[in-house]
N, C-alpha and C. Protein backbone atom coordinates (compact mmCIF):
# COMPACT_ATOMS: atom_id res chain seq x y z
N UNK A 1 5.52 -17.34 1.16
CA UNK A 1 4.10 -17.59 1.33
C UNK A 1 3.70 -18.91 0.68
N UNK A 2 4.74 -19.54 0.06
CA UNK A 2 4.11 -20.95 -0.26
C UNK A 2 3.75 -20.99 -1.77
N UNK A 3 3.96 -20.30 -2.32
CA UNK A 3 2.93 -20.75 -3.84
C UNK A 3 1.65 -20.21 -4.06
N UNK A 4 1.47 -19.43 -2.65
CA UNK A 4 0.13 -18.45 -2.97
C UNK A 4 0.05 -17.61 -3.41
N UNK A 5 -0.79 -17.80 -4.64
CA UNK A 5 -0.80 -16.23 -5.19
C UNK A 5 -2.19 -14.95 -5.34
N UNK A 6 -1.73 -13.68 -4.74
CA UNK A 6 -2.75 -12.95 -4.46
C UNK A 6 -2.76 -11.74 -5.40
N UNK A 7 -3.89 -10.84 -5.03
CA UNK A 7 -4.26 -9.50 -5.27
C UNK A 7 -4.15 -9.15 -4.26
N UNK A 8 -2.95 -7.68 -4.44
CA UNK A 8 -2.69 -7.26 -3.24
C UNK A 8 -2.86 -5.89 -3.31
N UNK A 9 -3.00 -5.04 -2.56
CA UNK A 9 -3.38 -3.40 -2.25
C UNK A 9 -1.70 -2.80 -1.27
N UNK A 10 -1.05 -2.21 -2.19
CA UNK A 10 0.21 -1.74 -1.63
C UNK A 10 0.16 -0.80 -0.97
N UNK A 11 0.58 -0.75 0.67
CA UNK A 11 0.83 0.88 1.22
C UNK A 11 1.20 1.46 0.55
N UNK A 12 1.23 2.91 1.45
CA UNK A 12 1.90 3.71 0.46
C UNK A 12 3.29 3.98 0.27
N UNK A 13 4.02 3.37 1.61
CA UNK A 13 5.48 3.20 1.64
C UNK A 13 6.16 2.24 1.05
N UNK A 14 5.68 0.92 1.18
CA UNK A 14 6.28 -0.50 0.19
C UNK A 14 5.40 -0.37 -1.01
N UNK A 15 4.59 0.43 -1.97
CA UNK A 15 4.57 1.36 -2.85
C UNK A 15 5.87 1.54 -3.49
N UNK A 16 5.89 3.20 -2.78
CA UNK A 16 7.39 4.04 -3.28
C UNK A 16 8.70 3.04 -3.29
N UNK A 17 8.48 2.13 -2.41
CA UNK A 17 10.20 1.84 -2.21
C UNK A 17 10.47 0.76 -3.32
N UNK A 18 9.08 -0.20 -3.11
CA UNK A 18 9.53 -1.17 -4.28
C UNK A 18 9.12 -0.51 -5.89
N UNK A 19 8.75 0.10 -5.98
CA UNK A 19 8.26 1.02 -7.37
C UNK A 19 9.50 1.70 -7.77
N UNK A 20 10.13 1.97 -6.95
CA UNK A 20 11.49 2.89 -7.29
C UNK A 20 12.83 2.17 -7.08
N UNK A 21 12.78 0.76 -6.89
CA UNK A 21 13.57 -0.72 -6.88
C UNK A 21 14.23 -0.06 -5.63
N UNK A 22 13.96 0.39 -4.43
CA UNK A 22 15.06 0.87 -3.29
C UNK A 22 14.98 -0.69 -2.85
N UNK A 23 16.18 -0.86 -1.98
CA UNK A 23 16.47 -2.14 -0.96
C UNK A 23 15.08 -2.05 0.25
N UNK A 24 14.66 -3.07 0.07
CA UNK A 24 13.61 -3.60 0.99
C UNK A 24 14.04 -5.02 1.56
N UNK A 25 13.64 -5.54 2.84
CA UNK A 25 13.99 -6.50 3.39
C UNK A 25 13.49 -7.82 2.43
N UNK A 26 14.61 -8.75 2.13
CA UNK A 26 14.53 -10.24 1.80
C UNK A 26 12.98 -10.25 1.48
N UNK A 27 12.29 -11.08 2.92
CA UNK A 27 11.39 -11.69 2.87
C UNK A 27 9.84 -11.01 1.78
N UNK A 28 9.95 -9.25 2.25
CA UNK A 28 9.31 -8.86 1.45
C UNK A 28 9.27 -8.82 -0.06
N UNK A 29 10.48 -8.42 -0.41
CA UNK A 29 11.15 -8.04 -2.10
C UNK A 29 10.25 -10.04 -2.79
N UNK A 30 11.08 -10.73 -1.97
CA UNK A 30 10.69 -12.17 -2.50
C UNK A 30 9.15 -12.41 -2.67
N UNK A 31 8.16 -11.68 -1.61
CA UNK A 31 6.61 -11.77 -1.23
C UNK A 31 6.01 -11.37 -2.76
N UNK A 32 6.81 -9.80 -2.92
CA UNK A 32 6.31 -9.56 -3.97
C UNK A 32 6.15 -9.97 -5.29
N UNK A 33 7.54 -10.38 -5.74
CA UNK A 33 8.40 -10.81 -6.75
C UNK A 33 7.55 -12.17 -7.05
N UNK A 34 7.12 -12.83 -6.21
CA UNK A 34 6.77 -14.33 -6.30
C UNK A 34 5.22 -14.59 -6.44
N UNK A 35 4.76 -14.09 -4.84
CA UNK A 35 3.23 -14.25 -4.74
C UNK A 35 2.45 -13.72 -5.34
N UNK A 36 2.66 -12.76 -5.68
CA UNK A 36 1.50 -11.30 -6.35
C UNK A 36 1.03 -11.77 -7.54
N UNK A 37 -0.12 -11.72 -7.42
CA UNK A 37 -1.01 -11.98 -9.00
C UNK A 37 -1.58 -10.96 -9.96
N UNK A 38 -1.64 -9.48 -8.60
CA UNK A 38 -2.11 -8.24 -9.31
C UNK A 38 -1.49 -7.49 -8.21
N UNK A 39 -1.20 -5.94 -8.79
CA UNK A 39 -0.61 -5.08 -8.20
C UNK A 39 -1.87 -3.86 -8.13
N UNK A 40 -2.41 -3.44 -7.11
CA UNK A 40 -3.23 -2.64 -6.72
C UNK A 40 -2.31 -1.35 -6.49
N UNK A 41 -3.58 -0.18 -6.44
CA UNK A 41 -2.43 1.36 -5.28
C UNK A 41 -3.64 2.05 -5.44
N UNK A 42 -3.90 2.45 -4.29
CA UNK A 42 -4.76 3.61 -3.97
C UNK A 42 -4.52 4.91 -4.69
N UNK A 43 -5.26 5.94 -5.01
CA UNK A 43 -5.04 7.21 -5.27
C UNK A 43 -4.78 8.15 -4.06
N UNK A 44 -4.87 7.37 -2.95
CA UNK A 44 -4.27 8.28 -2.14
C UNK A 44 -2.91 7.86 -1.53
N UNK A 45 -2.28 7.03 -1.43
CA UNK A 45 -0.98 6.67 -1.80
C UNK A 45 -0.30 7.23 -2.35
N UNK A 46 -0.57 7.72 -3.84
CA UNK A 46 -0.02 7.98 -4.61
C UNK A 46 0.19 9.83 -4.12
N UNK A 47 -0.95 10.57 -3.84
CA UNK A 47 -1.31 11.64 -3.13
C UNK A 47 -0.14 11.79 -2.05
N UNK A 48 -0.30 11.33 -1.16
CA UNK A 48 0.88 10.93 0.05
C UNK A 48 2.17 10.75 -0.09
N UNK A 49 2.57 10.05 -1.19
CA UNK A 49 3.90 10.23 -1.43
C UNK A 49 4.36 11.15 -1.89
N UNK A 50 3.36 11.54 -3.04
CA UNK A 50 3.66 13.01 -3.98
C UNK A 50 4.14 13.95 -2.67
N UNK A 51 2.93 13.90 -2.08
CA UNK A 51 3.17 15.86 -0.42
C UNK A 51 4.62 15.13 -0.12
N UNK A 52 4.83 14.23 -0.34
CA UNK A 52 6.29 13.98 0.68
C UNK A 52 7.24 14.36 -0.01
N UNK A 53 7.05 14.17 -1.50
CA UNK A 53 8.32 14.77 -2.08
C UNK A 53 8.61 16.18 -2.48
N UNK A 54 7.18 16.65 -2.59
CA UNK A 54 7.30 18.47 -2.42
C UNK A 54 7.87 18.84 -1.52
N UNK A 55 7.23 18.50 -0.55
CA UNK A 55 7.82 18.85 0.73
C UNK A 55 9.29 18.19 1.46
N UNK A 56 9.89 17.82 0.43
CA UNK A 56 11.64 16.81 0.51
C UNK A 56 11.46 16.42 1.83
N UNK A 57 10.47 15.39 1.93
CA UNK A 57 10.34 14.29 3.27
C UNK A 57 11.10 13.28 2.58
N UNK A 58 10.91 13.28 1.04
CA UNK A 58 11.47 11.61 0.29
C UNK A 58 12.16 12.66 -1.02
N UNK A 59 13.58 11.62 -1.35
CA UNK A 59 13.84 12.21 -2.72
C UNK A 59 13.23 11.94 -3.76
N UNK A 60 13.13 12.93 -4.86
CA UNK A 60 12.90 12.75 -6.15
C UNK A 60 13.61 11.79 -7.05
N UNK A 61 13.52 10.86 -7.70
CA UNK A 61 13.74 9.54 -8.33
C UNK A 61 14.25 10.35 -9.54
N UNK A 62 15.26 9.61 -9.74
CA UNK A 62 16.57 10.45 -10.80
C UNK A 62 15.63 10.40 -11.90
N UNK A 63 14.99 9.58 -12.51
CA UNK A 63 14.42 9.56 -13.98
C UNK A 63 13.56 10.64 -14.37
N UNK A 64 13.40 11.37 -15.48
CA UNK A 64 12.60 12.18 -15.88
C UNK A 64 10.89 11.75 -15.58
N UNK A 65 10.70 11.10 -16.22
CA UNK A 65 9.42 10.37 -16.33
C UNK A 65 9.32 8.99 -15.08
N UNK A 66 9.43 9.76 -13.28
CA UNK A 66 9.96 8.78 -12.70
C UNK A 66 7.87 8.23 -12.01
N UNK A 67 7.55 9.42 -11.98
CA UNK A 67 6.11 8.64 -11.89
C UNK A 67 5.07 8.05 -12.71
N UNK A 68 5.39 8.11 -14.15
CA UNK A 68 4.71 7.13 -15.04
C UNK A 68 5.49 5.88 -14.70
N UNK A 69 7.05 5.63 -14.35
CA UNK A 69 7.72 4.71 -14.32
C UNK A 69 7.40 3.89 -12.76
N UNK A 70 6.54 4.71 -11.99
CA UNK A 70 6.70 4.06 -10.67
C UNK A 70 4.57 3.53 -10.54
N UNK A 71 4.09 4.03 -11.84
CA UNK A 71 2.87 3.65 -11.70
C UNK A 71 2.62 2.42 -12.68
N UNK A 72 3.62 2.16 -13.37
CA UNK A 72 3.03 1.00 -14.82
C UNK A 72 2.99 -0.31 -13.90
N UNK A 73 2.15 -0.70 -14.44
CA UNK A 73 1.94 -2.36 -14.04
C UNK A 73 0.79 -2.07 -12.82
N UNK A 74 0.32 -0.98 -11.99
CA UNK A 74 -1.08 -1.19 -11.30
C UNK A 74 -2.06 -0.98 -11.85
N UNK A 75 -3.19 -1.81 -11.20
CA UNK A 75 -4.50 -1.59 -10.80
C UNK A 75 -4.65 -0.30 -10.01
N UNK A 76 -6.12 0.61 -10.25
CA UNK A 76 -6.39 1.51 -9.12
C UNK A 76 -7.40 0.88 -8.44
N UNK A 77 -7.03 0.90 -7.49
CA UNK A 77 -8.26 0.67 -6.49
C UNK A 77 -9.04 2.19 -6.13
N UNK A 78 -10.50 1.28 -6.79
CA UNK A 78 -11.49 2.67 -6.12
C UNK A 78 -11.45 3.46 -4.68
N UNK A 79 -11.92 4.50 -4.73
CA UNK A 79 -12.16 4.85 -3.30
C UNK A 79 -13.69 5.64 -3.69
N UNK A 80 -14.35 4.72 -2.24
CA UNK A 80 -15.50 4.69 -2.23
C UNK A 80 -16.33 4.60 -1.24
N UNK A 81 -17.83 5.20 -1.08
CA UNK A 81 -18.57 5.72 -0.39
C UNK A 81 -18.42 4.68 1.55
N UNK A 82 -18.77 3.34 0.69
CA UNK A 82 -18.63 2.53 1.74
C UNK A 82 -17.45 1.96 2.12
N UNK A 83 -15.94 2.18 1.61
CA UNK A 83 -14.89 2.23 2.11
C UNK A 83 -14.74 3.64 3.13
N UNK A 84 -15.23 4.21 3.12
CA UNK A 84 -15.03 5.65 3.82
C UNK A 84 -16.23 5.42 4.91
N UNK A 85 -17.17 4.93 4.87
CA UNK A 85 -17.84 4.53 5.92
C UNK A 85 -17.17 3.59 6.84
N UNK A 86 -16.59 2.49 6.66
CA UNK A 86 -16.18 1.52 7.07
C UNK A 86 -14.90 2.02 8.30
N UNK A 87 -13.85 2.85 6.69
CA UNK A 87 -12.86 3.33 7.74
C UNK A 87 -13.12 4.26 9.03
N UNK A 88 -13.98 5.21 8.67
CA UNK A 88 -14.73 5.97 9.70
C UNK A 88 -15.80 5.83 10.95
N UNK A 89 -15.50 4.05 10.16
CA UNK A 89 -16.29 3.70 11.84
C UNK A 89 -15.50 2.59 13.05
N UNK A 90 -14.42 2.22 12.38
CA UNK A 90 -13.83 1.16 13.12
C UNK A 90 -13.50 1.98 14.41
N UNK A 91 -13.53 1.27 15.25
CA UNK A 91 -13.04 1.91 16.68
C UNK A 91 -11.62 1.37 16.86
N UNK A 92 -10.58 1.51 16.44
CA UNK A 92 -9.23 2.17 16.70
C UNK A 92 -9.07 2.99 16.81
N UNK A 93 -7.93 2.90 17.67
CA UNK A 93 -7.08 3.87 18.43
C UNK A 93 -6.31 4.29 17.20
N UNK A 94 -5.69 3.44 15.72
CA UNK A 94 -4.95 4.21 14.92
C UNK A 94 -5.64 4.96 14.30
N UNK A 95 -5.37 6.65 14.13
CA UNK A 95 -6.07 7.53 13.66
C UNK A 95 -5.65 7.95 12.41
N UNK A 96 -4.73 7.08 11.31
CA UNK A 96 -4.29 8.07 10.48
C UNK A 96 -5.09 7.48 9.06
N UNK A 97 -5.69 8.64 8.83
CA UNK A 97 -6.58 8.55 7.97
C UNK A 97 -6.05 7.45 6.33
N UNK A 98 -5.71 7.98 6.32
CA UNK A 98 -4.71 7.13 5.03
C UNK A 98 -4.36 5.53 5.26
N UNK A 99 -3.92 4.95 5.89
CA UNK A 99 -3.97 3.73 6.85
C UNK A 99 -5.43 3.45 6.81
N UNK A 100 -6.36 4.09 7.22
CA UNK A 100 -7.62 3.12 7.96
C UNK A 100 -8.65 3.20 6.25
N UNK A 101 -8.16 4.31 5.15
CA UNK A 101 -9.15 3.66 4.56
C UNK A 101 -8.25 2.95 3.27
N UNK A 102 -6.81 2.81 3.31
CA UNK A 102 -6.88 1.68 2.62
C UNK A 102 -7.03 0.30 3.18
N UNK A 103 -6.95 0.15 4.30
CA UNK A 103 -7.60 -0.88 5.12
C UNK A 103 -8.91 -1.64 4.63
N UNK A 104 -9.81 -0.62 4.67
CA UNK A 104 -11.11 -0.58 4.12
C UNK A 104 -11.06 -0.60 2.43
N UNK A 105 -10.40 0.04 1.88
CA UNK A 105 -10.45 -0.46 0.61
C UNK A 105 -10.07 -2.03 0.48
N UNK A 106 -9.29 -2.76 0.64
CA UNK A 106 -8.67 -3.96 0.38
C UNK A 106 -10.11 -4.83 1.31
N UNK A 107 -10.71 -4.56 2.28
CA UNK A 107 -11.83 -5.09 2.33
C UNK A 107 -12.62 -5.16 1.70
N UNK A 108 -13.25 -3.75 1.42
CA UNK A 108 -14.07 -3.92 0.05
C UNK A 108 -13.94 -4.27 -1.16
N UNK A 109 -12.64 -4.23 -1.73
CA UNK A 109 -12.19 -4.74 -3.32
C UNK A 109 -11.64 -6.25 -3.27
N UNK A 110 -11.88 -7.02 -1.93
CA UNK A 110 -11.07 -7.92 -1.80
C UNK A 110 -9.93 -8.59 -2.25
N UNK A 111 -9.11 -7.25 -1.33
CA UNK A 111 -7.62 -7.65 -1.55
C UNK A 111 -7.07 -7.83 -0.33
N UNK A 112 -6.14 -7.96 -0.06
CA UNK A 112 -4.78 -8.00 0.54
C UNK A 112 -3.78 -7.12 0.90
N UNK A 113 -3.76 -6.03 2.30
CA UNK A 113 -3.44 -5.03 1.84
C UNK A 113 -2.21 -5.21 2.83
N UNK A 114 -0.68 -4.91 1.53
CA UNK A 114 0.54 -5.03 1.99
C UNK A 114 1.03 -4.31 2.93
N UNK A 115 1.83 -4.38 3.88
CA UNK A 115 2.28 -3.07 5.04
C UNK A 115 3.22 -3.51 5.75
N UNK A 116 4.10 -2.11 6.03
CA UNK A 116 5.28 -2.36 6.91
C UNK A 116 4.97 -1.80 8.90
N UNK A 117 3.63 -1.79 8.86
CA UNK A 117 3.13 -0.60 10.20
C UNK A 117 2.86 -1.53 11.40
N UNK A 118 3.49 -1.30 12.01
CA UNK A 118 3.36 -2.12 13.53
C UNK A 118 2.27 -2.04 14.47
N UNK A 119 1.38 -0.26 14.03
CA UNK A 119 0.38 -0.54 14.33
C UNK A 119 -0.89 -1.08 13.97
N UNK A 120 -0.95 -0.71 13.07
CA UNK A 120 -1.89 -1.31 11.85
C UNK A 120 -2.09 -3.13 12.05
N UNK A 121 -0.62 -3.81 11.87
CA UNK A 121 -0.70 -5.24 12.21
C UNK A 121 -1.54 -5.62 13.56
N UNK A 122 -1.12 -4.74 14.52
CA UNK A 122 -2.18 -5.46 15.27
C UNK A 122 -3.81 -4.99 15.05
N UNK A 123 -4.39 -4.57 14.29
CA UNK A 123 -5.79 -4.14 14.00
C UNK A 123 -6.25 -5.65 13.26
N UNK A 124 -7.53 -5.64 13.22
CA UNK A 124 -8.37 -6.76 12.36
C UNK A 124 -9.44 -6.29 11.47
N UNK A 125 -10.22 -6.82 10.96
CA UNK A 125 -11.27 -6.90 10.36
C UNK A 125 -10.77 -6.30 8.85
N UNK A 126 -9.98 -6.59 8.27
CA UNK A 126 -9.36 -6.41 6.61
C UNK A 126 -8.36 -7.58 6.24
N UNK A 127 -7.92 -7.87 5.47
CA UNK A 127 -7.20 -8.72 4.81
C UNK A 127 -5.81 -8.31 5.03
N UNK A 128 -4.88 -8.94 5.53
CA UNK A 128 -3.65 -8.14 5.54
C UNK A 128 -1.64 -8.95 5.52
N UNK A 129 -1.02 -8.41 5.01
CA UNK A 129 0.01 -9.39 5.81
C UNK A 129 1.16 -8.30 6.18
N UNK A 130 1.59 -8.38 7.19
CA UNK A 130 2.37 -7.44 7.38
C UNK A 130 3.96 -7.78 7.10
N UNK A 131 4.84 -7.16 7.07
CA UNK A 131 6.29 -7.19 6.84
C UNK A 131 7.18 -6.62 7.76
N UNK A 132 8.18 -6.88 8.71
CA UNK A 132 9.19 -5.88 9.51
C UNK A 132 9.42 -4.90 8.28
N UNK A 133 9.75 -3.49 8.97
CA UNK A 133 10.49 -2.33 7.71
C UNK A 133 11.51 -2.86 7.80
């Protein structure tokens, strides 16, 4: 990205993966590592990953203390009245709730909201940069 450096709002998947050091593609690992000026995460992110690991969609991270270890170093981004308006009114076709209002959060907190989603990239009206998974 050049030397730019941002506040960024992490999905909830490049979240987990870089929080838990898994292999992520080059260009991203470097995006982060370099550009980032602040590390944001939704509370529902965090929500979302959790159901995934109850439900062994994702493994549990060998460390005892692996979600204090996968939360140090963020910001929370609020969730809020007119982020939930916002997401609830855009007219997309992508319906997944989680997606459209951190969308809307990183609009309203003006950030930058990181993502690996192919559909999502093609949407507008939020701040965004997307990444191949």
């Amino acid at each position: 990205m050049g030397g730019r450096r941002l506040k960024v709002l992490l999905d909830s998947g490049v979240w987990w993966w870089w929080a838990a050091k898994s292999p992520l593609k080059r260009p991203l690992t470097d995006f982060l590592a370099h550009d980032v000026t602040e590390y944001w995460l939704s509370p529902l992110s965090v929500s979302e990953m959790l159901y995934k690991v109850g439900h062994k969609k994702l493994p549990v991270p060998p460390v005892a203390n692996w979600l204090d270890e996968m939360l140090r170093g963020y910001q929370t981004a609020p969730l809020s009245l007119e982020a939930g308006r916002i997401a609830g009114s855009w007219k997309w076709r992508h319906g997944d709730p989680i997606d459209r209002m951190l969308a809307a959060i990183a609009l309203t907190e003006g950030l930058t909201l990181i993502h690996t989603d192919k559909v999502l990239k093609e949407l507008s009206g939020f701040p965004q940069i997307y990444f191949p998974a």
